[in-house]
N, C-alpha and C. Protein backbone atom coordinates (compact mmCIF):
# COMPACT_ATOMS: atom_id res chain seq x y z
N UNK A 1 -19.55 -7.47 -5.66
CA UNK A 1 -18.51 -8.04 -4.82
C UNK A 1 -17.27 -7.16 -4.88
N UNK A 2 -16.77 -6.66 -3.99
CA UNK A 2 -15.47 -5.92 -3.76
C UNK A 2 -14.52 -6.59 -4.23
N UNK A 3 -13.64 -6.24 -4.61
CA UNK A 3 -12.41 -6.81 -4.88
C UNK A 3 -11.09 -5.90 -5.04
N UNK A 4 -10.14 -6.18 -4.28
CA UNK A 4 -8.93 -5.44 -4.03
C UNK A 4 -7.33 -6.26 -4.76
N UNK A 5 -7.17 -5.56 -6.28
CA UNK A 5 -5.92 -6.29 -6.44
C UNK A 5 -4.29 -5.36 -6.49
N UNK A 6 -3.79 -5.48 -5.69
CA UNK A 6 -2.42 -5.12 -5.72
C UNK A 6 -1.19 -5.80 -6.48
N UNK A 7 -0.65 -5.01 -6.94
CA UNK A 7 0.00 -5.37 -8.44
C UNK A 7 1.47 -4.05 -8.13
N UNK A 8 2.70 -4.81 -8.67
CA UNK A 8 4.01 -3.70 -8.56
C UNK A 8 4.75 -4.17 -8.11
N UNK A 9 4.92 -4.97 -6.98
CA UNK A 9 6.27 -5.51 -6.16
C UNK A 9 7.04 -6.23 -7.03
N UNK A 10 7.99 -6.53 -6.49
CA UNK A 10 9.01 -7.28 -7.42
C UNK A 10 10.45 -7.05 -6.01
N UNK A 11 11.15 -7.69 -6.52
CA UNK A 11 12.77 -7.75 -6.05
C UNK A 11 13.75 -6.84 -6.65
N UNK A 12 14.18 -6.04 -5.30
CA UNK A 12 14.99 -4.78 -5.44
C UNK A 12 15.82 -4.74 -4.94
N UNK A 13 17.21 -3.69 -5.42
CA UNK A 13 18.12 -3.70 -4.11
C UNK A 13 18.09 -2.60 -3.48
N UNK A 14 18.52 -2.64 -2.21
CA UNK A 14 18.24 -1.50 -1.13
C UNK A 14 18.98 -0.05 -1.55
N UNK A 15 17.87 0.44 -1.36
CA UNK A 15 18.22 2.00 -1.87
C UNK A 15 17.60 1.90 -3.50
N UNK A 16 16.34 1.15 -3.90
CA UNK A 16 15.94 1.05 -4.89
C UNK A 16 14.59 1.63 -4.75
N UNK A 17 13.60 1.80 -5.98
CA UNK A 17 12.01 2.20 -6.13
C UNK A 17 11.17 1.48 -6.39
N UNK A 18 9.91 1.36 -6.19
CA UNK A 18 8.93 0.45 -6.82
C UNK A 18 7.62 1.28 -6.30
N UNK A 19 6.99 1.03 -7.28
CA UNK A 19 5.68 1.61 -7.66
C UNK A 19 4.50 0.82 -7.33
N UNK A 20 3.82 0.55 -6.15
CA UNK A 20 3.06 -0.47 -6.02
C UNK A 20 1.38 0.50 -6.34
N UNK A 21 0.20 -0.62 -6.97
CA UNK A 21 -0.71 0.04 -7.14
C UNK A 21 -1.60 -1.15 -6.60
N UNK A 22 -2.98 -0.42 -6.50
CA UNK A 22 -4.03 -1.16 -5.47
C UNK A 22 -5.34 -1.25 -6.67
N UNK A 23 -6.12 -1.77 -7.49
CA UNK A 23 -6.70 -1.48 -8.56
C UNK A 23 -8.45 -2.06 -7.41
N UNK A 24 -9.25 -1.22 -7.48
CA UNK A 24 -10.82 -1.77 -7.24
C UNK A 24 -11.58 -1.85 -7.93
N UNK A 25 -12.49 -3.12 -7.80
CA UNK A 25 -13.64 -2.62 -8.26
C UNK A 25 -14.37 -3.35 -7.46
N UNK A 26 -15.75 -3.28 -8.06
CA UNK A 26 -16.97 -3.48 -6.79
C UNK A 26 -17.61 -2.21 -6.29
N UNK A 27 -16.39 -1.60 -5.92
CA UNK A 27 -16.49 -0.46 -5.13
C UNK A 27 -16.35 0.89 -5.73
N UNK A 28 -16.76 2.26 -5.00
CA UNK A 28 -15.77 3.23 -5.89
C UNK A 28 -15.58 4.03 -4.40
N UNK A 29 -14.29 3.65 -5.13
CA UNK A 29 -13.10 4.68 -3.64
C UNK A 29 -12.91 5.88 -2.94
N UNK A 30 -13.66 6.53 -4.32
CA UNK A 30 -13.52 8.05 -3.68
C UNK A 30 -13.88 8.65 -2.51
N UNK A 31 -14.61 8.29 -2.28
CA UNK A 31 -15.09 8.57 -0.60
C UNK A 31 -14.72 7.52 0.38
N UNK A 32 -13.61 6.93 0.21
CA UNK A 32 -13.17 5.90 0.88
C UNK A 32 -11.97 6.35 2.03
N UNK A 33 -11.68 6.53 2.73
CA UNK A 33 -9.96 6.57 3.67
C UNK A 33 -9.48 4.99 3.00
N UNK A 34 -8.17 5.12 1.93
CA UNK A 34 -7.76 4.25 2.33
C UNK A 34 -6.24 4.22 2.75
N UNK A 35 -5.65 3.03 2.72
CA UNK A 35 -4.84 2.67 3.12
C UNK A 35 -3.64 1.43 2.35
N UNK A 36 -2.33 1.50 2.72
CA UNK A 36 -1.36 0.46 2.37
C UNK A 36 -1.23 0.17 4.14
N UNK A 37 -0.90 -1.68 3.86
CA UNK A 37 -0.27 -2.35 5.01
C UNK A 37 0.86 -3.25 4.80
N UNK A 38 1.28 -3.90 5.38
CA UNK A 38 1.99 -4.43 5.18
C UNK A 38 2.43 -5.88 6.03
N UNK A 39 2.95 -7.02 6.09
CA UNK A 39 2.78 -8.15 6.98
C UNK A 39 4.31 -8.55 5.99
N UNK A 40 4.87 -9.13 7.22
CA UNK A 40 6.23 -10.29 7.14
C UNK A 40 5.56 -11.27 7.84
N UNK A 41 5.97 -12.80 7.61
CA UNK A 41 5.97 -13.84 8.48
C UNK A 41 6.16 -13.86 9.55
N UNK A 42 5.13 -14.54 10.31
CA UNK A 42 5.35 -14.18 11.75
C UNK A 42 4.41 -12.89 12.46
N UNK A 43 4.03 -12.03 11.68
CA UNK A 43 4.01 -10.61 12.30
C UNK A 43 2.74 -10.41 11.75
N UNK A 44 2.25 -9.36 12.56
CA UNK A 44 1.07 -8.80 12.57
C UNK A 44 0.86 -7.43 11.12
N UNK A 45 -0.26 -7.70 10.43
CA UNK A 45 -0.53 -6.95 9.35
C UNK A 45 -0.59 -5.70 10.60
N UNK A 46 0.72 -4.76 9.76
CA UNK A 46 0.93 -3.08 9.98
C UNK A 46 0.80 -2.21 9.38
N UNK A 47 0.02 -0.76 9.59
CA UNK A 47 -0.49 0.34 8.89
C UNK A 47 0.78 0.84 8.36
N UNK A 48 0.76 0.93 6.79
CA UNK A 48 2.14 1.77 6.53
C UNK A 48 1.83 3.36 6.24
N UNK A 49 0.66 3.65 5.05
CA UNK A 49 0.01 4.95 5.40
C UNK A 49 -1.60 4.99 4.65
N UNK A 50 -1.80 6.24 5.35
CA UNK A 50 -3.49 6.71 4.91
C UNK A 50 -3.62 7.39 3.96
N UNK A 51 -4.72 7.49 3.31
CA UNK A 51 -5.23 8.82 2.41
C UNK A 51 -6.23 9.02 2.60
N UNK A 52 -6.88 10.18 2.82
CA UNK A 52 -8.63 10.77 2.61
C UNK A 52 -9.03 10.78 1.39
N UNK A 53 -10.21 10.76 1.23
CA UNK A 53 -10.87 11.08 0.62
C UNK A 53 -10.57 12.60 -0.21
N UNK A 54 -10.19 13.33 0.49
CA UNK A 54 -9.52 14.66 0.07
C UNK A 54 -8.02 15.12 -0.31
N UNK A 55 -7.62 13.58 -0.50
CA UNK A 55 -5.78 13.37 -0.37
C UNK A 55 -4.94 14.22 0.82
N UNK A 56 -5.47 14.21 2.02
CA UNK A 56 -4.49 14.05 3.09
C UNK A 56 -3.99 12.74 3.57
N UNK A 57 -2.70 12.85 4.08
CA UNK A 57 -1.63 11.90 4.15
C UNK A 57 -1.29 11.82 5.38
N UNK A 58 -1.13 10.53 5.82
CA UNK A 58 -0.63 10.38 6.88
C UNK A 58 0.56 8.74 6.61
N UNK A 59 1.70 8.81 7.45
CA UNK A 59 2.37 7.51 7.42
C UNK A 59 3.20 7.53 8.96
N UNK A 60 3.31 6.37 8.91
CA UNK A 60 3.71 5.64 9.64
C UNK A 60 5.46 6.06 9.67
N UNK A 61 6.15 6.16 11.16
CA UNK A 61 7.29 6.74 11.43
C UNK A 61 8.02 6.48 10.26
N UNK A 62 8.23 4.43 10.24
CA UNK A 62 9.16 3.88 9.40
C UNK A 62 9.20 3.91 7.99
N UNK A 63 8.40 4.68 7.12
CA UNK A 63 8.55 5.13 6.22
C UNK A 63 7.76 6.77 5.60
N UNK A 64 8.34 7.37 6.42
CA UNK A 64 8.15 8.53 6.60
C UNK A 64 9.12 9.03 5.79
N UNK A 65 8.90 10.05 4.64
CA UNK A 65 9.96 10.65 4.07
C UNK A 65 10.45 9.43 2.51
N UNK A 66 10.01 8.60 2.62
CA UNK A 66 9.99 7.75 1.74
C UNK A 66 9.23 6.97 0.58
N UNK A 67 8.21 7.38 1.40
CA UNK A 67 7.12 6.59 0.57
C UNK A 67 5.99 7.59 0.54
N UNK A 68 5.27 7.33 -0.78
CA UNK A 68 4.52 8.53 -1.06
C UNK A 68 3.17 7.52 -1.41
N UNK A 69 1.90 7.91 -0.79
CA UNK A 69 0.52 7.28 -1.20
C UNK A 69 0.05 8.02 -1.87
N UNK A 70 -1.16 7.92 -2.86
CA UNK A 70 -1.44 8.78 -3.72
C UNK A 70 -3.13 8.03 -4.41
N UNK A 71 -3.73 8.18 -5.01
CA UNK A 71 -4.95 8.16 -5.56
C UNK A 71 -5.27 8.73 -6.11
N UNK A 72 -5.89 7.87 -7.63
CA UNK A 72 -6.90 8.46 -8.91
C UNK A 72 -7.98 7.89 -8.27
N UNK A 73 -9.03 8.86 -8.30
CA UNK A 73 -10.46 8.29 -7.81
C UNK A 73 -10.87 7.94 -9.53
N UNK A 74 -10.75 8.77 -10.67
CA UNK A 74 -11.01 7.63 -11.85
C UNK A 74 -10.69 7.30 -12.35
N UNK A 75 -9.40 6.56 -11.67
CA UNK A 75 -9.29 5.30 -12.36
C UNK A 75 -9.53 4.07 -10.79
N UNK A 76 -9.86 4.70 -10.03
CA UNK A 76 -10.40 4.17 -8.53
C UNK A 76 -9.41 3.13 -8.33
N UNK A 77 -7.90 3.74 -7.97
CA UNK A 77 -7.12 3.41 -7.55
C UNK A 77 -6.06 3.95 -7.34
N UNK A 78 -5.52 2.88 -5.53
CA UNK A 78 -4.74 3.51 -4.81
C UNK A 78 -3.05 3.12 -5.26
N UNK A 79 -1.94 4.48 -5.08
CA UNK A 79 -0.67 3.91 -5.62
C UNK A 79 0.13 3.88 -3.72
N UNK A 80 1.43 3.60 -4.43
CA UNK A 80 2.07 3.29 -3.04
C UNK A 80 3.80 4.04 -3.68
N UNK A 81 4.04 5.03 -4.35
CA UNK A 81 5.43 5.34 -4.72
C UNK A 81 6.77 4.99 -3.24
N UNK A 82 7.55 3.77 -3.39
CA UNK A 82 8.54 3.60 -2.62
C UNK A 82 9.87 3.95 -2.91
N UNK A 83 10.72 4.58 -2.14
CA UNK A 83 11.77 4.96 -2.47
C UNK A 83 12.70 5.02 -0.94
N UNK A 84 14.28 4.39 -1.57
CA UNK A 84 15.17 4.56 -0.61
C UNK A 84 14.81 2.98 0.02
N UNK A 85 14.58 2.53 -0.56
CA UNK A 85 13.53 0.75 -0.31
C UNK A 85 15.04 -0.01 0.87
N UNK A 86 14.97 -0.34 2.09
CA UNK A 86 15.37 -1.28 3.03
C UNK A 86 15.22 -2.26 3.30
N UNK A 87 16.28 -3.74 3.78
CA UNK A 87 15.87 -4.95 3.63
C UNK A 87 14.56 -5.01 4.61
N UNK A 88 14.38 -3.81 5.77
CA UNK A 88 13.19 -4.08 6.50
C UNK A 88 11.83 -3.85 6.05
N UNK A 89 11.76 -3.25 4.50
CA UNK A 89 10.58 -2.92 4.03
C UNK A 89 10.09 -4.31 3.38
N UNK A 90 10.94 -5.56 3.61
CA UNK A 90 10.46 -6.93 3.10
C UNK A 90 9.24 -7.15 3.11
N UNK A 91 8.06 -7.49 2.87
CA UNK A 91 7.20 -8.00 3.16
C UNK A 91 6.15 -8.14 1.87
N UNK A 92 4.84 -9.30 2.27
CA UNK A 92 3.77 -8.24 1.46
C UNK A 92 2.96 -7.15 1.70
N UNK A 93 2.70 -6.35 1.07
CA UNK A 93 1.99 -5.47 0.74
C UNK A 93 0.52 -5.46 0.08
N UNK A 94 -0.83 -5.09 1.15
CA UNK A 94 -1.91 -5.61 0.75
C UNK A 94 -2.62 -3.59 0.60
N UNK A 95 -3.47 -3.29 0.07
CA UNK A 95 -4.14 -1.99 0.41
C UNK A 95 -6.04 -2.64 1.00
N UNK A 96 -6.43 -1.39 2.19
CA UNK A 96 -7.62 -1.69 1.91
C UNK A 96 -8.27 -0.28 2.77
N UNK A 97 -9.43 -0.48 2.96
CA UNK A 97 -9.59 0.88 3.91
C UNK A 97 -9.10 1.50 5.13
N UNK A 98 -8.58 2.59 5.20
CA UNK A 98 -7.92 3.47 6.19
C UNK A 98 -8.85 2.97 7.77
N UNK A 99 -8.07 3.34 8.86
CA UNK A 99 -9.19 3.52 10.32
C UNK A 99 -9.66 1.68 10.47
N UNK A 100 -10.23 1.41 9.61
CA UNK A 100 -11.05 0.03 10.19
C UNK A 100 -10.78 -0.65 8.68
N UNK A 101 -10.55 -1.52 8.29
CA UNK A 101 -9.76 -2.36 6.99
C UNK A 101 -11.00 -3.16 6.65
N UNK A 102 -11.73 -2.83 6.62
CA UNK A 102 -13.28 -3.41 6.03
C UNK A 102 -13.48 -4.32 4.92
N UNK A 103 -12.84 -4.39 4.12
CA UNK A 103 -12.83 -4.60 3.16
C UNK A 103 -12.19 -6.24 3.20
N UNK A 104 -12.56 -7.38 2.34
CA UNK A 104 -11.83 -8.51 2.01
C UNK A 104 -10.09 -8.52 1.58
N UNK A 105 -9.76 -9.08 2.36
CA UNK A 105 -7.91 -8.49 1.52
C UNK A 105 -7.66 -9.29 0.22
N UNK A 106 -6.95 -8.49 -0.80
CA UNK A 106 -6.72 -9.03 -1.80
C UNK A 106 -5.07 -9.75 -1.41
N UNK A 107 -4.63 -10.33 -2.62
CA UNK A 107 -3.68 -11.61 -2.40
C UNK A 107 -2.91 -10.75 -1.98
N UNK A 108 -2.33 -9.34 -2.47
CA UNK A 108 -1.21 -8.55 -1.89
C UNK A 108 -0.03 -8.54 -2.75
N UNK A 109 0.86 -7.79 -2.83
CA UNK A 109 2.10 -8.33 -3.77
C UNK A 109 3.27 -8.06 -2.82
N UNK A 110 4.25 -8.67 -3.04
CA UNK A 110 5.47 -9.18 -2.58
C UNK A 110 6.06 -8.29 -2.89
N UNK A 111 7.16 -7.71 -1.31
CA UNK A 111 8.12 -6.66 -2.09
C UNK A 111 9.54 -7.34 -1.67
N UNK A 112 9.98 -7.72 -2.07
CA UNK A 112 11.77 -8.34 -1.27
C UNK A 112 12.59 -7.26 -2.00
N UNK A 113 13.40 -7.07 -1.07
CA UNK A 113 14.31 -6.04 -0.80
C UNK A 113 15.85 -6.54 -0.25
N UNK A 114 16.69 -6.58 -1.36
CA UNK A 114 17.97 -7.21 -1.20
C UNK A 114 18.71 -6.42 -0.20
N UNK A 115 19.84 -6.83 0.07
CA UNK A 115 21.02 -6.01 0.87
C UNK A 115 21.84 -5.21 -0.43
């Protein structure tokens, strides 16, 4: 059984860091695209960025320059390094596969982001 747990968020103030990590098992990632998303109330779960299998990177405009994705394939898990953190980066934060999100979502962790 897959299982995806994200672990790191916490309450910050803006212009702060947090280290979010994505831990699997079930699975092994390495040959995986994955991915961080993200969802506020109300709103539709949004791609924040990708990784290959080969650690190429891709992100999303709004945190471009800010946020860094990253992966140990052994310890088969994905990180999320945030920095320069905005009250608009509120939300939770779930990881799962890049392109098509295949995977069951885990609970996600909470990032609130003060003024």
């Amino acid at each position: 059984q897959v299982q995806l747990v994200e672990s790191g968020g916490g309450l910050v103030q803006a212009g702060g860091s947090l280290r979010l990590s994505c831990a699997a098992s079930g699975i092994i990632l390495g040959s995986d695209v994955m991915a961080w998303y993200r969802q506020t109330p109300g709103k539709q779960r949004e791609l924040v960025a990708i990784i290959t299998s080969g650690g190429t990177t891709h992100y999303e405009d709004f945190v471009k320059g800010r946020f860094t994705i990253s992966r140990d394939n052994a310890r088969n898990t994905v990180y999320l390094q945030m920095t320069r953190l905005k009250s608009d980066d509120t939300a939770v934060y779930y990881c799962n596969k890049g392109l098509v999100p295949s995977y069951q979502w885990g609970q996600g962790t909470q990032v609130t982001v003060s003024a």
